[in-house]
Protein backbone atom coordinates (compact mmCIF):
# COMPACT_ATOMS: atom_id res chain seq x y z
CA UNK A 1 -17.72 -16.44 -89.03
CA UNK A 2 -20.18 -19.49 -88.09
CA UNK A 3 -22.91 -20.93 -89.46
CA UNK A 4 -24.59 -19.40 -86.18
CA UNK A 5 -23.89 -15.86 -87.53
CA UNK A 6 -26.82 -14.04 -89.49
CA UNK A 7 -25.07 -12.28 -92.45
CA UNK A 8 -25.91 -8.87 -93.03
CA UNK A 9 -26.72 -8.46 -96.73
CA UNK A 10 -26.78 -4.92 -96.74
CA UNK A 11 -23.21 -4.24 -96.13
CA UNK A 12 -22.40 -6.98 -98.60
CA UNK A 13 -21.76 -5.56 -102.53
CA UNK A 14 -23.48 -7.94 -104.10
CA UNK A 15 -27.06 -6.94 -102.40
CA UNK A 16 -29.40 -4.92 -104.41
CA UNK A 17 -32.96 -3.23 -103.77
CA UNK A 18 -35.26 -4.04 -106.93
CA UNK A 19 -38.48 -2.43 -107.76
CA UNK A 20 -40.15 -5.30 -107.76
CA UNK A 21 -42.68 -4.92 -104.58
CA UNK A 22 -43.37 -8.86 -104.10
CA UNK A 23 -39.65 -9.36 -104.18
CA UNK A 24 -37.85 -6.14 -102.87
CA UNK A 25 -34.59 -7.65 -102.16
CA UNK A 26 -31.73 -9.13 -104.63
CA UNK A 27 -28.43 -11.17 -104.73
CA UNK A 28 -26.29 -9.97 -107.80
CA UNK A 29 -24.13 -13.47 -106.76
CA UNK A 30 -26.70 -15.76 -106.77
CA UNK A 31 -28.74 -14.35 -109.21
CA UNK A 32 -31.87 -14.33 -107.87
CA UNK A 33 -34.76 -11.89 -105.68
CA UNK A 34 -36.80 -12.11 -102.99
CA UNK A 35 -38.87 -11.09 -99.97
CA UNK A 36 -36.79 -11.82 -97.13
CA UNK A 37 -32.99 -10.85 -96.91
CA UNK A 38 -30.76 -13.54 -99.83
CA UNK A 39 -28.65 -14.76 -97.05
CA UNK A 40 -31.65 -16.36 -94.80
CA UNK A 41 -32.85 -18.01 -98.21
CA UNK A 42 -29.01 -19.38 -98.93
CA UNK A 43 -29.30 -20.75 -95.41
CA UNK A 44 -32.54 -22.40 -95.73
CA UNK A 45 -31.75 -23.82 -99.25
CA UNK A 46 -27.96 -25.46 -98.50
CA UNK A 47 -27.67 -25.35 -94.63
CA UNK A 48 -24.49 -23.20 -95.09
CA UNK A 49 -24.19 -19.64 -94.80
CA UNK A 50 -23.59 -17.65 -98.11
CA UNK A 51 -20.15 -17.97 -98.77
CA UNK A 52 -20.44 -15.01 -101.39
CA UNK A 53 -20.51 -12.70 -99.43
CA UNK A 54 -17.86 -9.30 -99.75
CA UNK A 55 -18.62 -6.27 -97.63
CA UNK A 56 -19.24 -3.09 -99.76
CA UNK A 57 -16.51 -0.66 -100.39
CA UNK A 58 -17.31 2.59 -98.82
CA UNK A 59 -17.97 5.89 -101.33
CA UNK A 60 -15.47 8.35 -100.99
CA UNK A 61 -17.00 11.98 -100.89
C-alpha cells in the first residue's frame, strides 16, 4: 500500500460506530473518535497512513 492509498476503515477490525452523534466514528487502536473516518485524521496528524490497520475477519453463518 502507499501513502497515496485512502484506507478503508470499515473493513479494518479495529473501527467502531459510537453513539456519540458529534463523533460517530471510532479507532479501538488509536483510542480515540471522531467525525470523519480515523484513517484521514492519522494522515493529517503524522503524514503516514495508519499503520494499524487489520482487515476484519468475516462472520461465519
Amino acid at each position: 500500500m502507499n501513502a497515496t492509498e485512502r484506507i478503508d476503515c470499515m473493513k479494518c477490525k479495529h473501527f467502531y460506530v459510537t453513539w456519540d452523534p458529534s463523533s460517530p466514528k471510532g479507532c479501538k487502536a488509536f483510542g480515540f473518535k471522531t467525525k470523519m473516518l480515523p484513517s484521514t485524521i492519522v494522515l493529517q496528524s503524522s503524514g503516514k497512513p495508519c499503520l494499524h490497520f487489520e482487515t476484519k475477519q468475516k462472520q461465519q453463518s
